[in-house]
Structures are given as structure tokens and as C-alpha cells.
C-alpha atoms as a PDB file:
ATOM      1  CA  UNK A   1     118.179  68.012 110.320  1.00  0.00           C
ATOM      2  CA  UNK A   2     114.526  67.413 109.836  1.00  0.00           C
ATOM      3  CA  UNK A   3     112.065  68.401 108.054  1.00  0.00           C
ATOM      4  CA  UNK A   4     111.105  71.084 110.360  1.00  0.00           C
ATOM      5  CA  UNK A   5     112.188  71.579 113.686  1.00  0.00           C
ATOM      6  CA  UNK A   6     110.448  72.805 116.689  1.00  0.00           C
ATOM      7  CA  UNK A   7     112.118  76.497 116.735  1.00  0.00           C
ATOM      8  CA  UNK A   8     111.078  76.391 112.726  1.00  0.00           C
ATOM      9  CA  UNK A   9     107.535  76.094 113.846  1.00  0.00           C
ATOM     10  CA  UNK A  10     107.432  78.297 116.390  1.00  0.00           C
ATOM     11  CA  UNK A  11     108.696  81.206 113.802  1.00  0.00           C
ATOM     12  CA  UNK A  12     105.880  80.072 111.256  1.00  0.00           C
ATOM     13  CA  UNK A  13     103.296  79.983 114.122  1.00  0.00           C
ATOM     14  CA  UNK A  14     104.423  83.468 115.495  1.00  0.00           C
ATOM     15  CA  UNK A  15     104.086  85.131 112.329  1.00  0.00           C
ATOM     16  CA  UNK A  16     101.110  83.554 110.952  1.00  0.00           C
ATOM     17  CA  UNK A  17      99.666  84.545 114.209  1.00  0.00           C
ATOM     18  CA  UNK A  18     101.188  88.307 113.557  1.00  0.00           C
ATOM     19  CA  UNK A  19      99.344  88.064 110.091  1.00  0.00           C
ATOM     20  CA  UNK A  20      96.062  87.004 111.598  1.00  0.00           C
ATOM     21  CA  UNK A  21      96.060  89.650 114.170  1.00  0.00           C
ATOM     22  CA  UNK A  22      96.987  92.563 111.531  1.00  0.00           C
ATOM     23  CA  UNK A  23      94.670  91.293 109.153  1.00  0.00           C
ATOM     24  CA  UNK A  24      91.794  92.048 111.855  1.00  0.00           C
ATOM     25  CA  UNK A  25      92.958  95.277 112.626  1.00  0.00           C
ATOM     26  CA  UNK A  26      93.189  96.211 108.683  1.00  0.00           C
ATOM     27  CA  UNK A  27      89.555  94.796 108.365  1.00  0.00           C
ATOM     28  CA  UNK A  28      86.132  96.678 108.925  1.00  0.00           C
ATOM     29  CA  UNK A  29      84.462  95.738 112.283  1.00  0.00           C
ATOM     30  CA  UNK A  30      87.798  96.384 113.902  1.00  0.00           C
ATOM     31  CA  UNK A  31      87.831  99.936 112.636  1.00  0.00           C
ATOM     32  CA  UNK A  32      84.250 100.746 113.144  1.00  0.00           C
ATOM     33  CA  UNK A  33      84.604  99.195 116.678  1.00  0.00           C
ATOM     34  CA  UNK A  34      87.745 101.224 117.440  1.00  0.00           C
ATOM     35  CA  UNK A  35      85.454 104.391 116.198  1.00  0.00           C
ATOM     36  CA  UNK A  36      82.600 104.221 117.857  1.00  0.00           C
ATOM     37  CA  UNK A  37      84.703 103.145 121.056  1.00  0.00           C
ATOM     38  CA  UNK A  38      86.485 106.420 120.899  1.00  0.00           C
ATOM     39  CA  UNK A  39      85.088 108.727 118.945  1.00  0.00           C
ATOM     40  CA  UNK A  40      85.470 109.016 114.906  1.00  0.00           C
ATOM     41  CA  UNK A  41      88.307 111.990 115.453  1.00  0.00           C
ATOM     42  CA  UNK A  42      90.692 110.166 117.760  1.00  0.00           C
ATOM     43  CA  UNK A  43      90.309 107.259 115.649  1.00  0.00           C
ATOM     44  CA  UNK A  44      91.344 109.180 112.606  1.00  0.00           C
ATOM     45  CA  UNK A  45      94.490 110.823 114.478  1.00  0.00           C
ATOM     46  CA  UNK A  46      95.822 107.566 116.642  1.00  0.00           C
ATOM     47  CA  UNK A  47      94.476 104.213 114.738  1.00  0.00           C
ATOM     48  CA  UNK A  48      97.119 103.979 111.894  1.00  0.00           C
ATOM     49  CA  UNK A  49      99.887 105.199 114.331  1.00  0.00           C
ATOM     50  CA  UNK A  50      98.848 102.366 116.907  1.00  0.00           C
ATOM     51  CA  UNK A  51      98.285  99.789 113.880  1.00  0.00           C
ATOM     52  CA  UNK A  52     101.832 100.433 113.169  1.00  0.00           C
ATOM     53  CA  UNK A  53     103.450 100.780 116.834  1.00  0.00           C
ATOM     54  CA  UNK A  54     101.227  97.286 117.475  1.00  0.00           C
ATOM     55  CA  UNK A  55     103.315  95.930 114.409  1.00  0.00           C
ATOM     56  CA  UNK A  56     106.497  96.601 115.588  1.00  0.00           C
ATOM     57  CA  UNK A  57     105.894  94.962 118.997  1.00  0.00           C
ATOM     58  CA  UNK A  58     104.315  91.908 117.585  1.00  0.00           C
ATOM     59  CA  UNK A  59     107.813  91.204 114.926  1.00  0.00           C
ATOM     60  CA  UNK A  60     110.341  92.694 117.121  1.00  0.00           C
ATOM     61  CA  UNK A  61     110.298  89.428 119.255  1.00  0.00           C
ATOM     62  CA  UNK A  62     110.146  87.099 116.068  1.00  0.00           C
ATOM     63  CA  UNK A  63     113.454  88.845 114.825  1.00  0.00           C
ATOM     64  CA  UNK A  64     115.333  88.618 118.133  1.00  0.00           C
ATOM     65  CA  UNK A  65     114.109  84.899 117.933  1.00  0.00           C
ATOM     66  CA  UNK A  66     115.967  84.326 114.657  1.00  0.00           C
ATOM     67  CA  UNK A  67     119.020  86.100 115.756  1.00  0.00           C
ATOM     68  CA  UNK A  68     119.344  84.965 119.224  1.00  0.00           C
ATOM     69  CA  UNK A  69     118.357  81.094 117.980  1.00  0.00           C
ATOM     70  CA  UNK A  70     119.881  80.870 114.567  1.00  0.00           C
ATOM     71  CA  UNK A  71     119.559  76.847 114.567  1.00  0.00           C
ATOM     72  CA  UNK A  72     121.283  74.603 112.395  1.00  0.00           C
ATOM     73  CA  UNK A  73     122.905  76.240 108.970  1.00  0.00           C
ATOM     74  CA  UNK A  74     120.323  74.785 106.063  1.00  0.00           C
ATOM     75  CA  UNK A  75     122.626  76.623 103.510  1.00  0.00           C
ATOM     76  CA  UNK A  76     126.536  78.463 103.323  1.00  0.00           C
ATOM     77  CA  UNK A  77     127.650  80.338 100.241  1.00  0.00           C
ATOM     78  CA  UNK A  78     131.958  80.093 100.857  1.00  0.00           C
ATOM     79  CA  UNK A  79     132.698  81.510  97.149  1.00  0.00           C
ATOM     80  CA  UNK A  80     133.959  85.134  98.262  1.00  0.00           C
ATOM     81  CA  UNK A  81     132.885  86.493  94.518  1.00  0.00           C
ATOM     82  CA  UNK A  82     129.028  84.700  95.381  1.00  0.00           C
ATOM     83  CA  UNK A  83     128.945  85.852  98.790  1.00  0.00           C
ATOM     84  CA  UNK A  84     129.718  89.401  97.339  1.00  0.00           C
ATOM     85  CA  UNK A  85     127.023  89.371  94.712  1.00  0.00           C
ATOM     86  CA  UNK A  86     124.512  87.918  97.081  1.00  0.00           C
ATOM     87  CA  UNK A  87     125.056  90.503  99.782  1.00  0.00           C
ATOM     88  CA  UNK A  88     124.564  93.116  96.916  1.00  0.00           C
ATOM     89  CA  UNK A  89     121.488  91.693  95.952  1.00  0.00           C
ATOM     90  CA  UNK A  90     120.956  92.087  99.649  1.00  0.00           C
ATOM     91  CA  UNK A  91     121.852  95.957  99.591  1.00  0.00           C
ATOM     92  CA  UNK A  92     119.849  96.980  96.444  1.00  0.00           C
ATOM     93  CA  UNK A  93     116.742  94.965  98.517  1.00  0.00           C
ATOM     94  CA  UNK A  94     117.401  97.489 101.217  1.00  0.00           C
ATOM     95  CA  UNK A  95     117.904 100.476  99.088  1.00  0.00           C
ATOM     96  CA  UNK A  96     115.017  99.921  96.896  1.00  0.00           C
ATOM     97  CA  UNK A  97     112.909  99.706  99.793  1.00  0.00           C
ATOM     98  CA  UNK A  98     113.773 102.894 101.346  1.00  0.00           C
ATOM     99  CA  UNK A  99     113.375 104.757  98.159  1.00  0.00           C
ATOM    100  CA  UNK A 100     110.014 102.778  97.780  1.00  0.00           C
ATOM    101  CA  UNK A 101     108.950 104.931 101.201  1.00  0.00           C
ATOM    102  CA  UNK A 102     110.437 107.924 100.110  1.00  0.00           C
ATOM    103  CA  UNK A 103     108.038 107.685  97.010  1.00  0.00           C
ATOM    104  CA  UNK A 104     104.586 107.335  99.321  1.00  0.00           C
ATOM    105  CA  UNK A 105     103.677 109.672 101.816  1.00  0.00           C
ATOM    106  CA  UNK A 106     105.461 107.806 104.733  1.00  0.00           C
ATOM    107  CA  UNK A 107     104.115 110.639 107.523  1.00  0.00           C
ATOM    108  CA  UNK A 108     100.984 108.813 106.592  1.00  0.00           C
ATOM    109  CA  UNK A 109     101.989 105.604 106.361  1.00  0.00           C
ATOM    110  CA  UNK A 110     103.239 105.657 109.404  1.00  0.00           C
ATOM    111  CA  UNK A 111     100.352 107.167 110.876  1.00  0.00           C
ATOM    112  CA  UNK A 112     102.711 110.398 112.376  1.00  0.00           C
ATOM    113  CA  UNK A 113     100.652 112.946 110.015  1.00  0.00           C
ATOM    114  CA  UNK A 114      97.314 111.709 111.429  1.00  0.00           C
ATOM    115  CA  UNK A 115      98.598 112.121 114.849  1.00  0.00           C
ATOM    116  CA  UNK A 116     100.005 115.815 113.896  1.00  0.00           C
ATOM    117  CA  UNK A 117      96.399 116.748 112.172  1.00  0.00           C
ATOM    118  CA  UNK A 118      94.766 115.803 115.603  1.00  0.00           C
ATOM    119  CA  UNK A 119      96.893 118.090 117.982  1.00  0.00           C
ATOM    120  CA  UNK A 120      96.956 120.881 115.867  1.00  0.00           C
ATOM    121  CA  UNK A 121      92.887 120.517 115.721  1.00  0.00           C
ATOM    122  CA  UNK A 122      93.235 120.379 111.697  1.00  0.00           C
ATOM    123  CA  UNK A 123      90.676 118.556 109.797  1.00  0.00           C
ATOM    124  CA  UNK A 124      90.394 114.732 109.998  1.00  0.00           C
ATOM    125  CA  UNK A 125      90.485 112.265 108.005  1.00  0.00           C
ATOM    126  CA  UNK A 126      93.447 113.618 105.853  1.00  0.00           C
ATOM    127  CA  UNK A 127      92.644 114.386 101.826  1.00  0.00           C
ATOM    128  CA  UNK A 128      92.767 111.078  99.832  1.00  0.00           C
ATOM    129  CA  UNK A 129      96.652 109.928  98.379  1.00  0.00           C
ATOM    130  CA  UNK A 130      96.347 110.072  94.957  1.00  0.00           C
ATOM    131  CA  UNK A 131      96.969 106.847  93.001  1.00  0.00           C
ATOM    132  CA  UNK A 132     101.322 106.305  93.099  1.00  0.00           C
ATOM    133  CA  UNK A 133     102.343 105.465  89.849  1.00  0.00           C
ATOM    134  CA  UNK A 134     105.578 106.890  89.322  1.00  0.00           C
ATOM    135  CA  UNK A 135     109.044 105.991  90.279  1.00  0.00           C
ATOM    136  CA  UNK A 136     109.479 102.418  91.196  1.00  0.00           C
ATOM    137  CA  UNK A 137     105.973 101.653  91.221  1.00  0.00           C
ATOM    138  CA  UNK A 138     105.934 102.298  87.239  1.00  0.00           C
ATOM    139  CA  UNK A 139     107.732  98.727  87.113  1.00  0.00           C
ATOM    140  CA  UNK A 140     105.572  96.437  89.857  1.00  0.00           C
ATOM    141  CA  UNK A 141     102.486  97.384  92.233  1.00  0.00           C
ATOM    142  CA  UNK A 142     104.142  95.966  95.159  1.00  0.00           C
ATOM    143  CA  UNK A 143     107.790  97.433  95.586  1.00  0.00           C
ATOM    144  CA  UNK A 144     107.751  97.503  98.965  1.00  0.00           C
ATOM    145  CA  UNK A 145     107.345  93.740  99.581  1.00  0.00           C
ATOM    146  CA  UNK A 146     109.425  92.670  95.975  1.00  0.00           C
ATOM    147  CA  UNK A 147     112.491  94.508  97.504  1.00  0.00           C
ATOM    148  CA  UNK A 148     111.898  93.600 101.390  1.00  0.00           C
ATOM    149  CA  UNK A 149     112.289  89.968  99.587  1.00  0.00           C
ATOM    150  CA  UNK A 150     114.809  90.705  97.255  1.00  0.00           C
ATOM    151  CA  UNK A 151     116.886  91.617 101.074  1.00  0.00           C
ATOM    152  CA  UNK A 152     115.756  88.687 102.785  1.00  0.00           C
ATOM    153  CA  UNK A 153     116.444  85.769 100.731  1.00  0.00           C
ATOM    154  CA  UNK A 154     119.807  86.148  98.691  1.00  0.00           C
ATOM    155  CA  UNK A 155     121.308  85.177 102.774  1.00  0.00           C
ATOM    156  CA  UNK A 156     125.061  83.843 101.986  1.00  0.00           C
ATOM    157  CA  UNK A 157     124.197  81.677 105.272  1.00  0.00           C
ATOM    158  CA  UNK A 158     120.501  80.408 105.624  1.00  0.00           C
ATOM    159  CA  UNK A 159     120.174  79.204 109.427  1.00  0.00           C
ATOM    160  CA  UNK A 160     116.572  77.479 110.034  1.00  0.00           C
ATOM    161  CA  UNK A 161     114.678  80.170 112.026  1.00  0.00           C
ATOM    162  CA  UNK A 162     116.046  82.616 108.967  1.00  0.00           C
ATOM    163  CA  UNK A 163     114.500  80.457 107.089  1.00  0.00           C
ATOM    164  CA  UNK A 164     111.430  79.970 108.102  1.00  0.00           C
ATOM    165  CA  UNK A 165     111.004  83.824 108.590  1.00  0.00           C
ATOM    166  CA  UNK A 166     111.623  84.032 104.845  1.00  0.00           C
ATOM    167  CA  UNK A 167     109.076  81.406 104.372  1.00  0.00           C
ATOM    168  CA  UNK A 168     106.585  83.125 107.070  1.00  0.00           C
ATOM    169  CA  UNK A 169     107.077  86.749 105.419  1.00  0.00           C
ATOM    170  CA  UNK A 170     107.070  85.327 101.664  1.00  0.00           C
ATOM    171  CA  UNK A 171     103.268  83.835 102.325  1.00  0.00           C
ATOM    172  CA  UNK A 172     102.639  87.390 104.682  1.00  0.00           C
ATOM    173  CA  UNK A 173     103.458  89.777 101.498  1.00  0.00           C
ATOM    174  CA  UNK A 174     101.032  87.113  99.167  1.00  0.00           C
ATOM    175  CA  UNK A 175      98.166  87.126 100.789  1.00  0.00           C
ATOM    176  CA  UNK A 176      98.590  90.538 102.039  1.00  0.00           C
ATOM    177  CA  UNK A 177      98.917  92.136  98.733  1.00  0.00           C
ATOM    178  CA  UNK A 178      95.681  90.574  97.560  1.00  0.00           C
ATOM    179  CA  UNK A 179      93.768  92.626 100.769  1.00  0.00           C
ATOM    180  CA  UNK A 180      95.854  95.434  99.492  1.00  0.00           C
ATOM    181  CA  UNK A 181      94.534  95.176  96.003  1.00  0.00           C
ATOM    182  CA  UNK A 182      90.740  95.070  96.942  1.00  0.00           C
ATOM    183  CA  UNK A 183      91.766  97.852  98.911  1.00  0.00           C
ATOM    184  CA  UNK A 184      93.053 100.200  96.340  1.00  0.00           C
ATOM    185  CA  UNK A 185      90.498  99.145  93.914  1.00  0.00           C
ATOM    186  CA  UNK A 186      87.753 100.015  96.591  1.00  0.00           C
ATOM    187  CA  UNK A 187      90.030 103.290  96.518  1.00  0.00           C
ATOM    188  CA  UNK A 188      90.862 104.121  93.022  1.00  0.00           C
ATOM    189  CA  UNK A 189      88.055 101.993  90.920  1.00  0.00           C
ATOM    190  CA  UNK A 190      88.955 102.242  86.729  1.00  0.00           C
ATOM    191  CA  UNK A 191      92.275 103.978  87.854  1.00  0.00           C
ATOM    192  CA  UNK A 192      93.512 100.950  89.524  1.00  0.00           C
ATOM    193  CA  UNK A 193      92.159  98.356  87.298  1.00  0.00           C
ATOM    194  CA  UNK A 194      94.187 100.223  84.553  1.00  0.00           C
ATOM    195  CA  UNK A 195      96.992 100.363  87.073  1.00  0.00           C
ATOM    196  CA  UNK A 196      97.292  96.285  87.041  1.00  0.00           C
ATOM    197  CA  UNK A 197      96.734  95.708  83.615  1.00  0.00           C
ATOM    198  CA  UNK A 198      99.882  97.768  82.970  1.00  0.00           C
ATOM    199  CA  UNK A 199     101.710  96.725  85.516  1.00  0.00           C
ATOM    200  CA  UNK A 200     102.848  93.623  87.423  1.00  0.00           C
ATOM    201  CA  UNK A 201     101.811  92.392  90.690  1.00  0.00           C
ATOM    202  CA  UNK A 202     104.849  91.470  92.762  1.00  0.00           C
ATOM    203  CA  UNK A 203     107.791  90.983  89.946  1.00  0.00           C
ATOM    204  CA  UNK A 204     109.283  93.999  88.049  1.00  0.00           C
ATOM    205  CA  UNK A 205     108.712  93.671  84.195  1.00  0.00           C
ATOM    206  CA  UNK A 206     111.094  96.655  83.334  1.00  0.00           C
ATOM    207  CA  UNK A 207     110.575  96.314  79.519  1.00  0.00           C
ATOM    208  CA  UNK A 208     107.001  97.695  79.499  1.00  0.00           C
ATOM    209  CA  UNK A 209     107.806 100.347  82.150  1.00  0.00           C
ATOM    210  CA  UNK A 210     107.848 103.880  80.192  1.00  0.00           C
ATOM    211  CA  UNK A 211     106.857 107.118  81.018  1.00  0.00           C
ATOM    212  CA  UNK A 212     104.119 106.986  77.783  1.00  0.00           C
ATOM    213  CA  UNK A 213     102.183 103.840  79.551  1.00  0.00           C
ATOM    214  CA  UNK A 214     102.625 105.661  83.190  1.00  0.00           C
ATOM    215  CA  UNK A 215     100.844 108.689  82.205  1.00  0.00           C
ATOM    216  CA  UNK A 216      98.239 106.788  80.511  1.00  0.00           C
ATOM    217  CA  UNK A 217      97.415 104.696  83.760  1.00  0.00           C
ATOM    218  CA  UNK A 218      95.477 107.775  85.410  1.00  0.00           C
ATOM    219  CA  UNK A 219      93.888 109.441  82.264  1.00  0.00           C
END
């Protein structure tokens, strides 16, 4: 095969776009746009719920893409024992990003307790998270991205759209990591900057995770 085929592009292409298009919803003008257009309480109920429903729609067609037009096979595991290990890698990916949600307030994350607040006429914007520390996030800032790649790239069989979604989301959880960090330090100040020094960015160090250093982080 070459280099990089047409179907290969069009993956990187779709999700760079998707990354473009988030990244402008996630920044400032958007938001104060989207307030003034309608109104600072409905955009403090609906915005992260329709960030997120927008996210979905713009990556649901991507995935059917890969599964629908797999392309050629860039890499097959055969070894039963392998395959095994590499689907469990797979599994404990999955797992330790759903108890990576469980750990955050996901009604928020989501944007379903925003929407909730609004109808019941309850005060808007919701009380600040305080800083996460615990639980996964005592070994790396990032779980949710580490373990969403720790279940996309140990694939027993690597097609080329597969592929270049790995390659497309890979880049995606990078660069938007760093927007999250100026985020949370815009959020948390000293707390956070403590908060990196202890612990790494994107790749669990679980020697220097302990429950001494975690408490420390927010003191």
C-alpha cells in the first residue's frame, strides 16, 4: 500500500476538521457570542450540553467511516496468547476510562446538570468543581485520554482508516490537553501548578503516586 491512501486522508482531514471546530467552540468569542446571542442563563443551562451533543454528531460519521471502510490490513497479530494480551490491554483502556468519568462529575461534563439547574429555575452557573486529585488522577493529569489510547492502539488487526483515527485522535488528545491545562490553571492557579509538578501529564508514573503527595497537592 502507500504511504497514505485517499480514505487515510479523508479520516485525518475529518478529524482535524472536528478538532478545529471544537477548539472554537471551547474558546472565548464563541462563548461570549453564544451569550449575548441568547441570554447569559440559557447559555449556562444548554451550551455544554450542545458542545457535547455537537461532538457526537461531528465523530459518529468518522467511526462509521472506519468500520464501514476498514481498507487494507497495515498490521495482524495471529499469536492467540498476543492477541489475548492485546485485547486486555484493550479492556483495561475501556475500564479505566469509565472509572475515569465516574471520578469527575460526569452530569456536568456532560452538560445534563446544567440543563437540570435551568428547568428547575436553580441558580446558574453551577458552584466551581473542586480541583480532582484523587483516584486515577493521583497517577497522570490526563486519564481520560491515556486510557481512551491505551483502548485504541493495542488493535490485534490495524486496518488503514483505524489507523489513521489512532493517528488523528493521538495528535487531538496532545494538543487538546495543552488548552486543557491553561484552562485549569486559569481555574485552579498555585493548586494546579502544584498539581503538575507532582504529577505527570499524559503517562502514569505510579511510583510517586501516594496518598502523602496527593493531599499535599491542594494544601
Amino acid at each position: 500500500m502507500g504511504v497514505i491512501t485517499n480514505m487515510m486522508l479523508i479520516i485525518l482531514l475529518a478529524i482535524a476538521a472536528f478538532g478545529l471546530i471544537h477548539s472554537l467552540l471551547a474558546g472565548q468569542r464563541v462563548k461570549q457570542w453564544a451569550s449575548r446571542r441568547f441570554g447569559q442563563r440559557s447559555y449556562e443551562g444548554f451550551y455544554r450540553l450542545a458542545y457535547n451533543v455537537l461532538a457526537a454528531l461531528t465523530i459518529l460519521p468518522v467511526i462509521a467511516l472506519v468500520a464501514l471502510r476498514p481498507g487494507a490490513v497495515v498490521w495482524q497479530v495471529d499469536t492467540p496468547l498476543l492477541r489475548l494480551l492485546l485485547n486486555g490491554l484493550r479492556l483495561a483502556g475501556a475500564a479505566g476510562l469509565g472509572l475515569s468519568l465516574i471520578q469527575i462529575d460526569l452530569g456536568r461534563f456532560a452538560g445534563l446538570s446544567q440543563a437540570l439547574a435551568y428547568f428547575r429555575g436553580e441558580p446558574l452557573p453551577l458552584p466551581p468543581e473542586p480541583l480532582q486529585t484523587r483516584g486515577l488522577y493521583r497517577f497522570v493529569r490526563h486519564p481520560l485520554y491515556f486510557f481512551s489510547l491505551l483502548a485504541l492502539w493495542p488493535a490485534p488487526t490495524m486496518t488503514e482508516t483505524l489507523l489513521a483515527f489512532n493517528i488523528g485522535a493521538t495528535l487531538y488528545f496532545i494538543i487538546g490537553s495543552r488548552y486543557e491545562e491553561r484552562r485549569m490553571l486559569a481555574s485552579y492557579g498555585d493548586a494546579y501548578r502544584r498539581y503538575q509538578k507532582q504529577v505527570p501529564w499524559l503517562l502514569p508514573r505510579f511510583r510517586h503516586a501516594n496518598s502523602e503527595n496527593t493531599h499535599q497537592l491542594l494544601v
